[in-house]
C-alpha atoms as a PDB file:
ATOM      1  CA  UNK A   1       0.000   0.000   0.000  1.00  0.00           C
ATOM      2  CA  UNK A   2       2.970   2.565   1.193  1.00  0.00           C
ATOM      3  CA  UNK A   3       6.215   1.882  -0.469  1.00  0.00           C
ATOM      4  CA  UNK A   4       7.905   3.525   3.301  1.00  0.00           C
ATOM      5  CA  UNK A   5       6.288   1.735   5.940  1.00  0.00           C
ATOM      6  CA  UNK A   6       8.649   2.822   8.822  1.00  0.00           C
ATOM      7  CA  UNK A   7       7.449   6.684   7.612  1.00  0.00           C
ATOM      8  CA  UNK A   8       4.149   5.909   8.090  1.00  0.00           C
ATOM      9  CA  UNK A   9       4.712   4.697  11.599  1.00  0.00           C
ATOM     10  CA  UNK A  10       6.699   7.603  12.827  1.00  0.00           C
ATOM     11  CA  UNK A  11       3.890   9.376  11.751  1.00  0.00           C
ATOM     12  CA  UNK A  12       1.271   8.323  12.914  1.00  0.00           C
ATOM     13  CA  UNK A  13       3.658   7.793  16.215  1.00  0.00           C
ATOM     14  CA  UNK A  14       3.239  11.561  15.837  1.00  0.00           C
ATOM     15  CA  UNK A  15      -0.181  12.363  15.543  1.00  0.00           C
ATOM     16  CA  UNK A  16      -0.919  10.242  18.438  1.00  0.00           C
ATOM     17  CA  UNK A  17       1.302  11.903  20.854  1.00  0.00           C
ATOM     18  CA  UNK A  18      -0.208  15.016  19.554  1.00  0.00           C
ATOM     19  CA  UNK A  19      -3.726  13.869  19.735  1.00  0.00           C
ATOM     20  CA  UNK A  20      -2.929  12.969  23.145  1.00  0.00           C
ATOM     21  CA  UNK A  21      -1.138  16.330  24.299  1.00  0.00           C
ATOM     22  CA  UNK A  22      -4.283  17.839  23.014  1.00  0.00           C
ATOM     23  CA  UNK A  23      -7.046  15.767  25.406  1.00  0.00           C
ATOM     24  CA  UNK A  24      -4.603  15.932  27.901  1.00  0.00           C
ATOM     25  CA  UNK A  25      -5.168  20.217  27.408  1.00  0.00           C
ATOM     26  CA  UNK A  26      -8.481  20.288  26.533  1.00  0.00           C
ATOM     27  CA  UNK A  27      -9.352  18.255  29.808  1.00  0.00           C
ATOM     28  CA  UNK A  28      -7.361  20.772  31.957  1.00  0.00           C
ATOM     29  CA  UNK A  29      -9.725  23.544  30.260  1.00  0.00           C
ATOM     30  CA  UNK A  30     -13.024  22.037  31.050  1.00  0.00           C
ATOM     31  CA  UNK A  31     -11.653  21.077  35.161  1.00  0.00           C
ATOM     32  CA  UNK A  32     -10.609  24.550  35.101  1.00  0.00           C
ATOM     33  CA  UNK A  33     -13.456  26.560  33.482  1.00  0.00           C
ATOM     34  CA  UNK A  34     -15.909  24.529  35.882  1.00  0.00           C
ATOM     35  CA  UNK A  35     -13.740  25.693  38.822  1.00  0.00           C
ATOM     36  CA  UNK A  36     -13.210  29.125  37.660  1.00  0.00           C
ATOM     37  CA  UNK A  37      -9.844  29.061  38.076  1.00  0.00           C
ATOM     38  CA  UNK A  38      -8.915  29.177  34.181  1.00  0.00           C
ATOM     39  CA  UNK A  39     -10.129  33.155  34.036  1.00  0.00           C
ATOM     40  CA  UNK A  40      -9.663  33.913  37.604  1.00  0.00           C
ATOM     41  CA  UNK A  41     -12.830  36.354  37.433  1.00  0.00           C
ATOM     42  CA  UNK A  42     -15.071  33.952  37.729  1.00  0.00           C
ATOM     43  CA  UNK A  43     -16.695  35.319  41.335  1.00  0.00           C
ATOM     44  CA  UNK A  44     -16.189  38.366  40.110  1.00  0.00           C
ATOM     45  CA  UNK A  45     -17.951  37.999  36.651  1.00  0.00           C
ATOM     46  CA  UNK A  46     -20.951  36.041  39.594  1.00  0.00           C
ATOM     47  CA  UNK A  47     -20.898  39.302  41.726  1.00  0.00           C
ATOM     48  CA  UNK A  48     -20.786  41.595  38.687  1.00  0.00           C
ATOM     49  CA  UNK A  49     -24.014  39.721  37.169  1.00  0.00           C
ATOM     50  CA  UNK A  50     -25.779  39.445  40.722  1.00  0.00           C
ATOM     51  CA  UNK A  51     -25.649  43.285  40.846  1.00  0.00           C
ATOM     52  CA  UNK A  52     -26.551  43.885  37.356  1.00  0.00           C
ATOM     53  CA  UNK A  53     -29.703  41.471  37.872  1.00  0.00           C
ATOM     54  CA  UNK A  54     -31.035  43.696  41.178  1.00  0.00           C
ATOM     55  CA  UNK A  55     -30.123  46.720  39.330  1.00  0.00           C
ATOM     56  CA  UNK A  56     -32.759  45.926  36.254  1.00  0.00           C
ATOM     57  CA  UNK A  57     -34.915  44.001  39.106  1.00  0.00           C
ATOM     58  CA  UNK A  58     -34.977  47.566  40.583  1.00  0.00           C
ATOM     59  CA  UNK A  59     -35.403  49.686  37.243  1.00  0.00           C
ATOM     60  CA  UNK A  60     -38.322  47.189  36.076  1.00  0.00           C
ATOM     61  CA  UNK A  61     -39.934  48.560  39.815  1.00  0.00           C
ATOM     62  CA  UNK A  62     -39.012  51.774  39.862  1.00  0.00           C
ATOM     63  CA  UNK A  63     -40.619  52.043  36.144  1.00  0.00           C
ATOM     64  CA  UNK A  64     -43.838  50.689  37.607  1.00  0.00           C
ATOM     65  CA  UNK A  65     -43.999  52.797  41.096  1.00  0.00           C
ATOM     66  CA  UNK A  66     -42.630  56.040  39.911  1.00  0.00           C
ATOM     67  CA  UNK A  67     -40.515  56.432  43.047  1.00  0.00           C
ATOM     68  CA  UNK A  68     -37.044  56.875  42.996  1.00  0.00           C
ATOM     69  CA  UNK A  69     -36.037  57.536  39.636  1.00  0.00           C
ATOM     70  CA  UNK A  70     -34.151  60.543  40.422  1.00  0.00           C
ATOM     71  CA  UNK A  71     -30.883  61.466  38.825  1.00  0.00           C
ATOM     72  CA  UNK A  72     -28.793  61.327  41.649  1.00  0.00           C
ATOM     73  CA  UNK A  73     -30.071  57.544  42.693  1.00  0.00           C
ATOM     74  CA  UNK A  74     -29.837  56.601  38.670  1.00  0.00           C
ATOM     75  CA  UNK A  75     -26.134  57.512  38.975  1.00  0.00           C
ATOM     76  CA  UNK A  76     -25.042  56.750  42.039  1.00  0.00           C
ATOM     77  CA  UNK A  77     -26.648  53.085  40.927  1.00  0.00           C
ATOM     78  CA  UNK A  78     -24.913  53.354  37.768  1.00  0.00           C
ATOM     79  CA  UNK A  79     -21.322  54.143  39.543  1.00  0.00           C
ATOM     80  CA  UNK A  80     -22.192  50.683  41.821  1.00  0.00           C
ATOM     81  CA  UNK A  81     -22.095  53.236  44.889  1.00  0.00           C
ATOM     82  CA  UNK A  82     -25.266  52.144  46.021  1.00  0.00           C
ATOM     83  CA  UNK A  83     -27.162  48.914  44.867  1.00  0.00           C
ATOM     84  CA  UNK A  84     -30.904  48.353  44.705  1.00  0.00           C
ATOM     85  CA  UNK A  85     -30.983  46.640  48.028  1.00  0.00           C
ATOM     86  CA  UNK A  86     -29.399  49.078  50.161  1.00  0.00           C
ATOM     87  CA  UNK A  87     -32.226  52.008  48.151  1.00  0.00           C
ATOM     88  CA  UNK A  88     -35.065  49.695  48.951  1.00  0.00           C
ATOM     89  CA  UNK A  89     -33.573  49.924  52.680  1.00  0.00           C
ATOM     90  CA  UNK A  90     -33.241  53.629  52.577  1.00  0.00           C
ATOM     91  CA  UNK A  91     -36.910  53.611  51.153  1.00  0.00           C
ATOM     92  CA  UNK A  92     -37.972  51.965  54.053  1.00  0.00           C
ATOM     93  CA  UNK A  93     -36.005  53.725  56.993  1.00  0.00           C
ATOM     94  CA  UNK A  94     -37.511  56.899  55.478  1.00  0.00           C
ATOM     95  CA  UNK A  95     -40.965  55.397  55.464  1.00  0.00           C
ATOM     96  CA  UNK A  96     -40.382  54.442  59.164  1.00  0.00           C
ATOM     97  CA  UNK A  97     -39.504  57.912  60.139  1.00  0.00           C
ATOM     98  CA  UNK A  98     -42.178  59.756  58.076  1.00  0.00           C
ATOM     99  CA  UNK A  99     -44.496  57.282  59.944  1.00  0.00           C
ATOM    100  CA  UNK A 100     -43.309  57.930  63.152  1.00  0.00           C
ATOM    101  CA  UNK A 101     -43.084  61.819  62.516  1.00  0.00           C
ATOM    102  CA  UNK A 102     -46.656  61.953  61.266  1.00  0.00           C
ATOM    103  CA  UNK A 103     -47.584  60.229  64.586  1.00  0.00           C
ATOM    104  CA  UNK A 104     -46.085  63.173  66.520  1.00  0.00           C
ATOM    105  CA  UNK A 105     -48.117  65.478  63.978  1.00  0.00           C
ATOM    106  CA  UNK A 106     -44.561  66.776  62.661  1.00  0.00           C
ATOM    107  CA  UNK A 107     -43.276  67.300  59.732  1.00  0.00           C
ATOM    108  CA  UNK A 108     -39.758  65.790  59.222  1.00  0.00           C
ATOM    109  CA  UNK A 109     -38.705  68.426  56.495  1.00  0.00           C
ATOM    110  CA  UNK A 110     -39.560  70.825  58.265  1.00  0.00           C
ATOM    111  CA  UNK A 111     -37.561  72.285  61.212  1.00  0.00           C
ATOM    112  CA  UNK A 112     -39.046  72.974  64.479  1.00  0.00           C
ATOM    113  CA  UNK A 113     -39.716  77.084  64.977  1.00  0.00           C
ATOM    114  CA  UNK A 114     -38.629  78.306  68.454  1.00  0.00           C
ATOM    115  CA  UNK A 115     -41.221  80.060  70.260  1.00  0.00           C
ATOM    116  CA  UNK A 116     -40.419  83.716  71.476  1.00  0.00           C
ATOM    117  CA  UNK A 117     -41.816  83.763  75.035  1.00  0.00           C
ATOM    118  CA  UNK A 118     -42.546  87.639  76.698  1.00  0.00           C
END
């Protein structure tokens, strides 16, 4: 069939130790793409997509409520300064207090006047 036989062998000798470097890499890969460790941003690129997923979770409510679309909270949740849980707990401390000021009958914009006595 081949006129060099003992070519033929060394080659295909070859291609197998080649074929075999190359599952030997490809299985290092996939162990280390499923640990994360091939990248190295893999919690990163999980905390990065966490916060991007309770940033639209909090843009899809805002868009419905109406509150707290202001500039200031748009960009200070843009920068990653402040992130849609800890607004939805400043939404609710500020609640609290406008609760507990309309309770007293005061209003908590509004400074207390001192009374001039005679």
């Amino acid at each position: 069939m081949f006129n060099q036989p003992d070519l033929v062998r060394d080659m295909q000798r070859e291609l197998d130790q080649i074929i075999q470097e190359g599952i030997v890499q490809l299985t290092k890969l996939l162990k280390n793409s499923e640990t994360g460790i091939s990248s190295g941003t893999a919690v990163a690129d999980d905390d990065q997509f966490t916060l991007n997923r309770q940033k639209q979770h909090y843009l899809r409510e805002t868009k419905l409520s109406g509150v707290g679309r202001g500039r200031l909270t748009e960009r200070l949740l843009a920068q990653g300064i402040l992130t849609p849980t800890m607004l939805q707990e400043l939404k609710k401390e500020w609640n609290r207090k406008a609760e507990k000021a309309a309770q007293t009958d005061e209003d908590p914009r509004k400074p207390r006047r001192k009374r001039k006595f005679k």
